[in-house]
C-alpha atoms as a PDB file:
ATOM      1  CA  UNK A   1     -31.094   1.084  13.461  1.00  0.00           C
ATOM      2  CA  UNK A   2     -28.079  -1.557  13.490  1.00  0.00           C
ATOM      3  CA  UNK A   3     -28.281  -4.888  12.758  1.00  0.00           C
ATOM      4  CA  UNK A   4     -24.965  -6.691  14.341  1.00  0.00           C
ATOM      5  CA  UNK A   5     -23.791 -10.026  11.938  1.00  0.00           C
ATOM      6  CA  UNK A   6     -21.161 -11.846  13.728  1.00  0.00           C
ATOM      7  CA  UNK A   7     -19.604 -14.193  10.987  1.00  0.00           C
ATOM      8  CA  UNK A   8     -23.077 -14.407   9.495  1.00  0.00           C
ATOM      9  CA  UNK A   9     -21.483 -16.685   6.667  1.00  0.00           C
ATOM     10  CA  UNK A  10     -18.943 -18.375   8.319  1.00  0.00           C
ATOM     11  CA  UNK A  11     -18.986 -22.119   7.240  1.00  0.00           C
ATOM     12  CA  UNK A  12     -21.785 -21.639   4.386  1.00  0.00           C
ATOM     13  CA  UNK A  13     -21.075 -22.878   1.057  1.00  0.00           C
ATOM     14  CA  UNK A  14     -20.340 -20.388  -1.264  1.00  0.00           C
ATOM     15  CA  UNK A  15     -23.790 -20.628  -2.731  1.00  0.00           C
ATOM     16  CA  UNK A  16     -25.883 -19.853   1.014  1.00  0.00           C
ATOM     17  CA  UNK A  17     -23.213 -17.471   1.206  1.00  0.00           C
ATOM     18  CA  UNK A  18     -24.317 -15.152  -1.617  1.00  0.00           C
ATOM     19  CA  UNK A  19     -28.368 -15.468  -0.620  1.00  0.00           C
ATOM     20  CA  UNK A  20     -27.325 -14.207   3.049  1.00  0.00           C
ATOM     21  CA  UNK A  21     -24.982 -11.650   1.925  1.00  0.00           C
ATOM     22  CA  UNK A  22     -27.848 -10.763  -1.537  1.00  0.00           C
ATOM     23  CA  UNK A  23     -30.008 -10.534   1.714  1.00  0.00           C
ATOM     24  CA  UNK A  24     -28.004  -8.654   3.955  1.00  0.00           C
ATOM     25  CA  UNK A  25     -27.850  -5.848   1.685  1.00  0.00           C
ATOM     26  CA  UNK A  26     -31.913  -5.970   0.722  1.00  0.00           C
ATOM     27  CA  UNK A  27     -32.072  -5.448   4.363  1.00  0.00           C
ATOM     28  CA  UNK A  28     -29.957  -2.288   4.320  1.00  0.00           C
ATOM     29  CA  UNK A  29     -31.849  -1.016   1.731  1.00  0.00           C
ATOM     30  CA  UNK A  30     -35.459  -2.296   2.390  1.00  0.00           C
ATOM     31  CA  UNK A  31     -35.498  -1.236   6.653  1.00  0.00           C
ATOM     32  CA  UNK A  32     -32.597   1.586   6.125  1.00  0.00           C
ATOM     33  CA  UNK A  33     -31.021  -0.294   8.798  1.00  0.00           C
ATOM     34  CA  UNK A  34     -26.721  -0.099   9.299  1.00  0.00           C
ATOM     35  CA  UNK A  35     -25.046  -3.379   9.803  1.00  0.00           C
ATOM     36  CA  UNK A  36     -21.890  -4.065  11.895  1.00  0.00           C
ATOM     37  CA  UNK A  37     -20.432  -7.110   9.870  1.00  0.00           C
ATOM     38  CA  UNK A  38     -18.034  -9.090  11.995  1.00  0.00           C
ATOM     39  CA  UNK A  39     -15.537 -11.462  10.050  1.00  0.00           C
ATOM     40  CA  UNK A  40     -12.943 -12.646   9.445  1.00  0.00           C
ATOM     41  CA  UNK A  41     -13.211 -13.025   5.393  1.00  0.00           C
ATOM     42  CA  UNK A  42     -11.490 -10.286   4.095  1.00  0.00           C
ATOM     43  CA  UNK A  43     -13.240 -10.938   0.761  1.00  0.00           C
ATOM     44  CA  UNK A  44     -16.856 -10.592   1.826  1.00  0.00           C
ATOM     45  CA  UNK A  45     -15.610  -7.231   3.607  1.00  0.00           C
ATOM     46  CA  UNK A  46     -14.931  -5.863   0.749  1.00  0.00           C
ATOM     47  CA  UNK A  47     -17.700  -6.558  -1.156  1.00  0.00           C
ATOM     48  CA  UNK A  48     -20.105  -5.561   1.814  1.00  0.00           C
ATOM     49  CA  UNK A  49     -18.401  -2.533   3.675  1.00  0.00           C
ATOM     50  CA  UNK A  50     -17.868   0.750   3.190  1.00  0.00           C
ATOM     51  CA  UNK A  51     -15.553   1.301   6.424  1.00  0.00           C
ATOM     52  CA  UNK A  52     -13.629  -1.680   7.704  1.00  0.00           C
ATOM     53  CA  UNK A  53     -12.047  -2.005  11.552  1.00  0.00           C
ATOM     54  CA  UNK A  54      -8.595  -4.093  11.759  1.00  0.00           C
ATOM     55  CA  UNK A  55      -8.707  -5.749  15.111  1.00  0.00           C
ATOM     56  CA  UNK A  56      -5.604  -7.422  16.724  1.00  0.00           C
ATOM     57  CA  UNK A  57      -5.314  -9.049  19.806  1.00  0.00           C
ATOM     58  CA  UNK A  58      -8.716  -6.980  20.615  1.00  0.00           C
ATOM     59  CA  UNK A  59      -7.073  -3.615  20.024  1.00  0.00           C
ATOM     60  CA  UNK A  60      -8.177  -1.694  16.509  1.00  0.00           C
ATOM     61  CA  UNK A  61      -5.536  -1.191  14.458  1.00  0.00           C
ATOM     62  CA  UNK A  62      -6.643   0.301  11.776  1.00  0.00           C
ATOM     63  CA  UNK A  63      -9.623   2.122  10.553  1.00  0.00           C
ATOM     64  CA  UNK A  64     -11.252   3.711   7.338  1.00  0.00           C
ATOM     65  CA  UNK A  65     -12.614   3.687   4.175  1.00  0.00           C
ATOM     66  CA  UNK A  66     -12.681  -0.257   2.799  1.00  0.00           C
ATOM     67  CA  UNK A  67     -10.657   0.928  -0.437  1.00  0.00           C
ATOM     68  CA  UNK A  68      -8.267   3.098   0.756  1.00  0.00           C
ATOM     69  CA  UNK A  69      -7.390   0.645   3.578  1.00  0.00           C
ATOM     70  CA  UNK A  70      -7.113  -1.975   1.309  1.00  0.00           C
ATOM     71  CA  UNK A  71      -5.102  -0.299  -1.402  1.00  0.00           C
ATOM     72  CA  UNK A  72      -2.575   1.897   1.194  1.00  0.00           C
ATOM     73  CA  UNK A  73      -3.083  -0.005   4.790  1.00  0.00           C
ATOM     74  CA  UNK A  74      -1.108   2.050   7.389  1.00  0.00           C
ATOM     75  CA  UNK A  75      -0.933  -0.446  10.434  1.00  0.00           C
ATOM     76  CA  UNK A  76       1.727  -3.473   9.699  1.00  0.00           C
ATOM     77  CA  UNK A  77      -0.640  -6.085  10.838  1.00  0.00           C
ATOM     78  CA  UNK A  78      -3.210  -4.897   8.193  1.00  0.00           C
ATOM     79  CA  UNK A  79      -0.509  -4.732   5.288  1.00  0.00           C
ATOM     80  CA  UNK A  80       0.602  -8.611   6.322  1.00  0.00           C
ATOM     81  CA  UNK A  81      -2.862  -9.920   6.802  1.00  0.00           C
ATOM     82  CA  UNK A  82      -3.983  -8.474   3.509  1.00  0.00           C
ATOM     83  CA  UNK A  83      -1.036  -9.758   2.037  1.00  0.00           C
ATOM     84  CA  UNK A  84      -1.658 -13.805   2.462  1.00  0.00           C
ATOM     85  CA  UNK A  85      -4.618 -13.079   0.903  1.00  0.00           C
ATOM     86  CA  UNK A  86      -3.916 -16.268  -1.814  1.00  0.00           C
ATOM     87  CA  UNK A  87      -5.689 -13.781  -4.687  1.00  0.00           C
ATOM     88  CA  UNK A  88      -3.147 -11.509  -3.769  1.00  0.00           C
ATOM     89  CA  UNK A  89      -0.160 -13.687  -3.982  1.00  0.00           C
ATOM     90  CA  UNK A  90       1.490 -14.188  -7.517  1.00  0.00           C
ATOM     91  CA  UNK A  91       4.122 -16.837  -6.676  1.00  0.00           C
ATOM     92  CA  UNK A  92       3.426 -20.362  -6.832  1.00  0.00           C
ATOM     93  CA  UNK A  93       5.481 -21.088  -3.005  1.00  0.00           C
ATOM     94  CA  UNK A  94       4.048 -21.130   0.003  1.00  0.00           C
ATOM     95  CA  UNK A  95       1.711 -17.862   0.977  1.00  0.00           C
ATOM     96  CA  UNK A  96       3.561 -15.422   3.272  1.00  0.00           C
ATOM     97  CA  UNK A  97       2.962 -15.774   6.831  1.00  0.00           C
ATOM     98  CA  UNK A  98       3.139 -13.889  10.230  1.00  0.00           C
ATOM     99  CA  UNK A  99       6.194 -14.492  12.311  1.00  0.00           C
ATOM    100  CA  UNK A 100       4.811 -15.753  15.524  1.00  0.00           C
ATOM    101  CA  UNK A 101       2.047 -16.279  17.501  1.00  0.00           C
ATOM    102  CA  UNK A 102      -1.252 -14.389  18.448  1.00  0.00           C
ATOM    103  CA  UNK A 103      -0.602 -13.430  21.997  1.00  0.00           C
ATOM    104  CA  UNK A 104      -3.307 -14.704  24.900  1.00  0.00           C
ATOM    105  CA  UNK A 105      -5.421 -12.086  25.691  1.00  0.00           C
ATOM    106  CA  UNK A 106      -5.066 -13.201  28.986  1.00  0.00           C
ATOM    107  CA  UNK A 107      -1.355 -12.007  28.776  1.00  0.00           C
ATOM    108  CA  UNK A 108      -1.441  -9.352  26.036  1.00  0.00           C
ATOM    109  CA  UNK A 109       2.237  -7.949  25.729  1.00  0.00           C
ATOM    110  CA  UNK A 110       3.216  -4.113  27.251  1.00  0.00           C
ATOM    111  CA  UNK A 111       3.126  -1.763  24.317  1.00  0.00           C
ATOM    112  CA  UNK A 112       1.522  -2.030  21.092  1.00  0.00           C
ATOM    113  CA  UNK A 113       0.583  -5.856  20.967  1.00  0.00           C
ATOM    114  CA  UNK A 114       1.842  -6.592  17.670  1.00  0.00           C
ATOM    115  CA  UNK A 115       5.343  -5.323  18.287  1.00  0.00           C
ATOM    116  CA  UNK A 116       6.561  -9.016  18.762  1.00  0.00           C
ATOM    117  CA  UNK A 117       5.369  -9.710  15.508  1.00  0.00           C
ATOM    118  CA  UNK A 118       5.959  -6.604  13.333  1.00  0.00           C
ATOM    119  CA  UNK A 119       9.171  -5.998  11.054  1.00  0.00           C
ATOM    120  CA  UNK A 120       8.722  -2.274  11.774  1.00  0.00           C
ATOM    121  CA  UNK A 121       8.925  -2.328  15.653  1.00  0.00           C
ATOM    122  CA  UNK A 122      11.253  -0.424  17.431  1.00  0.00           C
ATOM    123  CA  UNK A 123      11.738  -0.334  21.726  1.00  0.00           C
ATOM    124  CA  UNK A 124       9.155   2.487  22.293  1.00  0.00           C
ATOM    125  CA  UNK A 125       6.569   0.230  20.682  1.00  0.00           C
ATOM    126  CA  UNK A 126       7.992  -2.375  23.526  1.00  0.00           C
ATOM    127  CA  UNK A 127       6.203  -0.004  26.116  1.00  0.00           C
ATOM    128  CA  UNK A 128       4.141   2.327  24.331  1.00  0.00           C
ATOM    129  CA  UNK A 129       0.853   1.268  23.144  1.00  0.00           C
ATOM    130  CA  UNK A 130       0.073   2.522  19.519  1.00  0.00           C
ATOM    131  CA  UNK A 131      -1.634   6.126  19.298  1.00  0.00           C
ATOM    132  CA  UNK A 132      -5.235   5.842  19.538  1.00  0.00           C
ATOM    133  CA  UNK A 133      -6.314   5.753  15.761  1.00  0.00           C
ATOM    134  CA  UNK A 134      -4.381   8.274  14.307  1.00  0.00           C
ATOM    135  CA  UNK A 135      -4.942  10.192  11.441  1.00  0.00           C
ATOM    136  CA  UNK A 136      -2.849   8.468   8.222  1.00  0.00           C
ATOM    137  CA  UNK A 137      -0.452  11.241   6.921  1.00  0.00           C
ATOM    138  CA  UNK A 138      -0.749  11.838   3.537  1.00  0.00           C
ATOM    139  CA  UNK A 139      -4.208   9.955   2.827  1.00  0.00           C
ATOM    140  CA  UNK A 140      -7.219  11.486   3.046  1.00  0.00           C
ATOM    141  CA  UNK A 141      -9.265  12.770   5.833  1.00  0.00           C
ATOM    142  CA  UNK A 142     -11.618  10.918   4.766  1.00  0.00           C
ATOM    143  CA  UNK A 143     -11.343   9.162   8.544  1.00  0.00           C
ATOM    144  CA  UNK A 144      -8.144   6.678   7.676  1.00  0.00           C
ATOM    145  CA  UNK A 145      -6.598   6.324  10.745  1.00  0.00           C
ATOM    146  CA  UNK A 146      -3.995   4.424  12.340  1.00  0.00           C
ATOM    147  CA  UNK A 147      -2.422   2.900  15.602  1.00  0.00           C
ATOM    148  CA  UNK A 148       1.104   2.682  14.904  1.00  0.00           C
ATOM    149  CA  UNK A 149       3.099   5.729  14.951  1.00  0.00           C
ATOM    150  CA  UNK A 150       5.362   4.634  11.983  1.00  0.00           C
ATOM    151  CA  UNK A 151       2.462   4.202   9.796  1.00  0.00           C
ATOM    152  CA  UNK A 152       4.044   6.183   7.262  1.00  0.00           C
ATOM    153  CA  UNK A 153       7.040   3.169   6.941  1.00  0.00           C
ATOM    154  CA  UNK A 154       4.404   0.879   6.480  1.00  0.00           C
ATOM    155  CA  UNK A 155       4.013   1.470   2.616  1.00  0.00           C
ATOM    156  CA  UNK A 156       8.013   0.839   2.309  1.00  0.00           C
ATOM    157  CA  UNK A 157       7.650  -3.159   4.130  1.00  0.00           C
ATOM    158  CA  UNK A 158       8.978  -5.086   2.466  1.00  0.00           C
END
Protein backbone atom coordinates (compact mmCIF):
# COMPACT_ATOMS: atom_id res chain seq x y z
CA UNK A 1 0.00 0.00 0.00
CA UNK A 2 1.06 3.85 -0.38
CA UNK A 3 0.11 6.43 1.65
CA UNK A 4 0.73 9.90 -0.42
CA UNK A 5 1.77 13.07 2.26
CA UNK A 6 1.78 16.21 0.36
CA UNK A 7 3.66 18.73 2.71
CA UNK A 8 2.11 16.85 5.61
CA UNK A 9 4.10 19.33 7.99
CA UNK A 10 4.19 22.29 6.19
CA UNK A 11 3.41 25.27 8.58
CA UNK A 12 3.43 23.04 11.94
CA UNK A 13 5.51 24.12 14.70
CA UNK A 14 8.40 22.22 15.14
CA UNK A 15 6.84 20.38 18.02
CA UNK A 16 3.38 18.97 15.78
CA UNK A 17 6.00 18.48 13.39
CA UNK A 18 7.86 15.66 15.16
CA UNK A 19 4.34 13.80 16.44
CA UNK A 20 3.26 13.70 12.57
CA UNK A 21 6.53 12.75 11.29
CA UNK A 22 7.04 10.09 14.98
CA UNK A 23 3.63 9.05 13.38
CA UNK A 24 4.33 8.81 9.92
CA UNK A 25 6.90 6.33 10.46
CA UNK A 26 4.66 4.11 13.19
CA UNK A 27 2.49 3.96 10.22
CA UNK A 28 5.17 2.49 7.96
CA UNK A 29 5.95 0.14 10.35
CA UNK A 30 2.57 -0.71 12.08
CA UNK A 31 0.31 -1.18 8.35
CA UNK A 32 3.70 -1.99 6.22
CA UNK A 33 2.42 0.71 4.16
CA UNK A 34 5.14 2.95 1.64
CA UNK A 35 4.74 6.65 1.80
CA UNK A 36 5.36 9.16 -1.05
CA UNK A 37 6.46 12.28 1.08
CA UNK A 38 6.05 15.45 -0.91
CA UNK A 39 8.07 18.59 0.39
CA UNK A 40 9.78 20.94 0.11
CA UNK A 41 11.97 20.69 3.55
CA UNK A 42 14.99 19.23 2.62
CA UNK A 43 15.60 18.47 6.31
CA UNK A 44 12.59 16.31 7.06
CA UNK A 45 13.61 14.38 3.71
CA UNK A 46 16.37 13.33 5.05
CA UNK A 47 15.38 12.20 8.14
CA UNK A 48 12.26 10.35 6.56
CA UNK A 49 13.43 8.96 3.06
CA UNK A 50 15.33 6.48 1.84
CA UNK A 51 15.13 7.62 -2.00
CA UNK A 52 14.54 11.28 -2.69
CA UNK A 53 13.12 12.81 -6.31
CA UNK A 54 14.58 16.45 -7.26
CA UNK A 55 11.80 18.11 -9.14
CA UNK A 56 12.30 21.36 -11.18
CA UNK A 57 9.98 23.18 -13.06
CA UNK A 58 7.92 19.68 -12.92
CA UNK A 59 10.69 17.73 -14.61
CA UNK A 60 12.83 15.17 -12.14
CA UNK A 61 16.11 15.99 -12.00
CA UNK A 62 17.57 13.88 -10.00
CA UNK A 63 16.97 10.61 -8.37
CA UNK A 64 18.44 8.07 -5.75
CA UNK A 65 19.45 7.02 -2.63
CA UNK A 66 18.76 10.12 0.09
CA UNK A 67 22.61 9.91 1.16
CA UNK A 68 24.34 9.54 -1.79
CA UNK A 69 22.26 12.35 -3.40
CA UNK A 70 22.87 14.44 -0.70
CA UNK A 71 26.57 13.88 -0.23
CA UNK A 72 27.53 13.70 -4.35
CA UNK A 73 24.23 15.37 -6.13
CA UNK A 74 24.76 15.01 -9.93
CA UNK A 75 22.05 17.49 -11.37
CA UNK A 76 23.19 21.38 -10.82
CA UNK A 77 19.87 22.37 -9.51
CA UNK A 78 20.19 19.71 -6.72
CA UNK A 79 23.91 20.75 -5.81
CA UNK A 80 22.56 24.69 -5.55
CA UNK A 81 19.39 23.93 -3.74
CA UNK A 82 21.20 21.78 -1.24
CA UNK A 83 23.66 24.31 -0.97
CA UNK A 84 21.44 27.37 0.65
CA UNK A 85 20.64 24.99 2.98
CA UNK A 86 21.60 27.74 6.07
CA UNK A 87 23.10 24.42 8.13
CA UNK A 88 25.14 24.01 5.27
CA UNK A 89 26.50 27.44 4.91
CA UNK A 90 29.64 28.40 7.08
CA UNK A 91 29.93 32.13 6.26
CA UNK A 92 28.21 34.66 8.16
CA UNK A 93 26.98 36.77 4.50
CA UNK A 94 24.11 36.33 2.85
CA UNK A 95 23.14 32.43 1.87
CA UNK A 96 23.91 31.66 -1.80
CA UNK A 97 21.16 31.98 -4.14
CA UNK A 98 19.89 30.86 -7.64
CA UNK A 99 20.48 33.25 -10.47
CA UNK A 100 17.06 33.86 -11.80
CA UNK A 101 13.74 32.99 -11.80
CA UNK A 102 11.59 29.71 -11.75
CA UNK A 103 10.21 29.63 -15.21
CA UNK A 104 6.07 29.50 -15.66
CA UNK A 105 5.11 26.25 -16.34
CA UNK A 106 2.89 27.70 -18.62
CA UNK A 107 6.03 28.72 -20.71
CA UNK A 108 8.67 26.19 -19.63
CA UNK A 109 11.92 27.01 -21.71
CA UNK A 110 13.10 24.52 -24.93
CA UNK A 111 15.75 22.22 -23.57
CA UNK A 112 16.54 21.23 -20.18
CA UNK A 113 14.52 23.88 -18.07
CA UNK A 114 17.15 24.85 -15.80
CA UNK A 115 19.66 25.78 -18.47
CA UNK A 116 18.81 29.56 -17.91
CA UNK A 117 19.74 29.15 -14.52
CA UNK A 118 22.67 26.67 -14.38
CA UNK A 119 26.52 27.70 -14.38
CA UNK A 120 27.17 24.43 -16.25
CA UNK A 121 24.89 24.98 -19.35
CA UNK A 122 26.11 24.86 -22.62
CA UNK A 123 23.82 25.49 -26.23
CA UNK A 124 22.76 21.79 -26.60
CA UNK A 125 21.12 22.08 -23.19
CA UNK A 126 19.35 25.31 -25.02
CA UNK A 127 17.41 22.63 -27.15
CA UNK A 128 17.98 19.38 -25.73
CA UNK A 129 16.06 18.34 -22.81
CA UNK A 130 18.24 16.50 -20.13
CA UNK A 131 18.56 12.55 -20.62
CA UNK A 132 15.83 10.84 -18.98
CA UNK A 133 17.39 9.93 -15.49
CA UNK A 134 20.58 8.75 -16.31
CA UNK A 135 22.69 6.56 -14.60
CA UNK A 136 25.47 8.81 -12.38
CA UNK A 137 28.98 7.69 -13.64
CA UNK A 138 31.09 6.69 -11.11
CA UNK A 139 28.44 6.28 -8.14
CA UNK A 140 26.81 3.38 -7.51
CA UNK A 141 24.16 1.48 -9.23
CA UNK A 142 22.50 1.62 -6.52
CA UNK A 143 19.69 3.61 -8.87
CA UNK A 144 21.49 7.34 -8.70
CA UNK A 145 20.52 8.79 -11.68
CA UNK A 146 20.60 11.96 -13.39
CA UNK A 147 19.09 14.42 -16.05
CA UNK A 148 21.87 16.46 -17.10
CA UNK A 149 24.36 15.03 -19.33
CA UNK A 150 27.34 16.88 -17.65
CA UNK A 151 26.54 15.42 -14.39
CA UNK A 152 29.95 14.39 -13.98
CA UNK A 153 31.07 18.50 -13.92
CA UNK A 154 28.67 18.91 -11.37
CA UNK A 155 31.02 17.81 -8.42
CA UNK A 156 33.72 20.49 -9.82
CA UNK A 157 30.83 23.80 -9.43
CA UNK A 158 32.05 25.96 -7.98
Amino acid sequence: SLLIADEPTSALDITIQAQVLTLMKELMEEVQTSILFISHDLGIIAEMADEVGVLYAGHLVEFGPVEDVYANPRHPYTKLLLRSIPAQYKDDGPLPALSGSVPSLANVPPGCPFHPRCPIARDACKTNPGPLLEPVRGISARTHLSACYYSDEVARMA
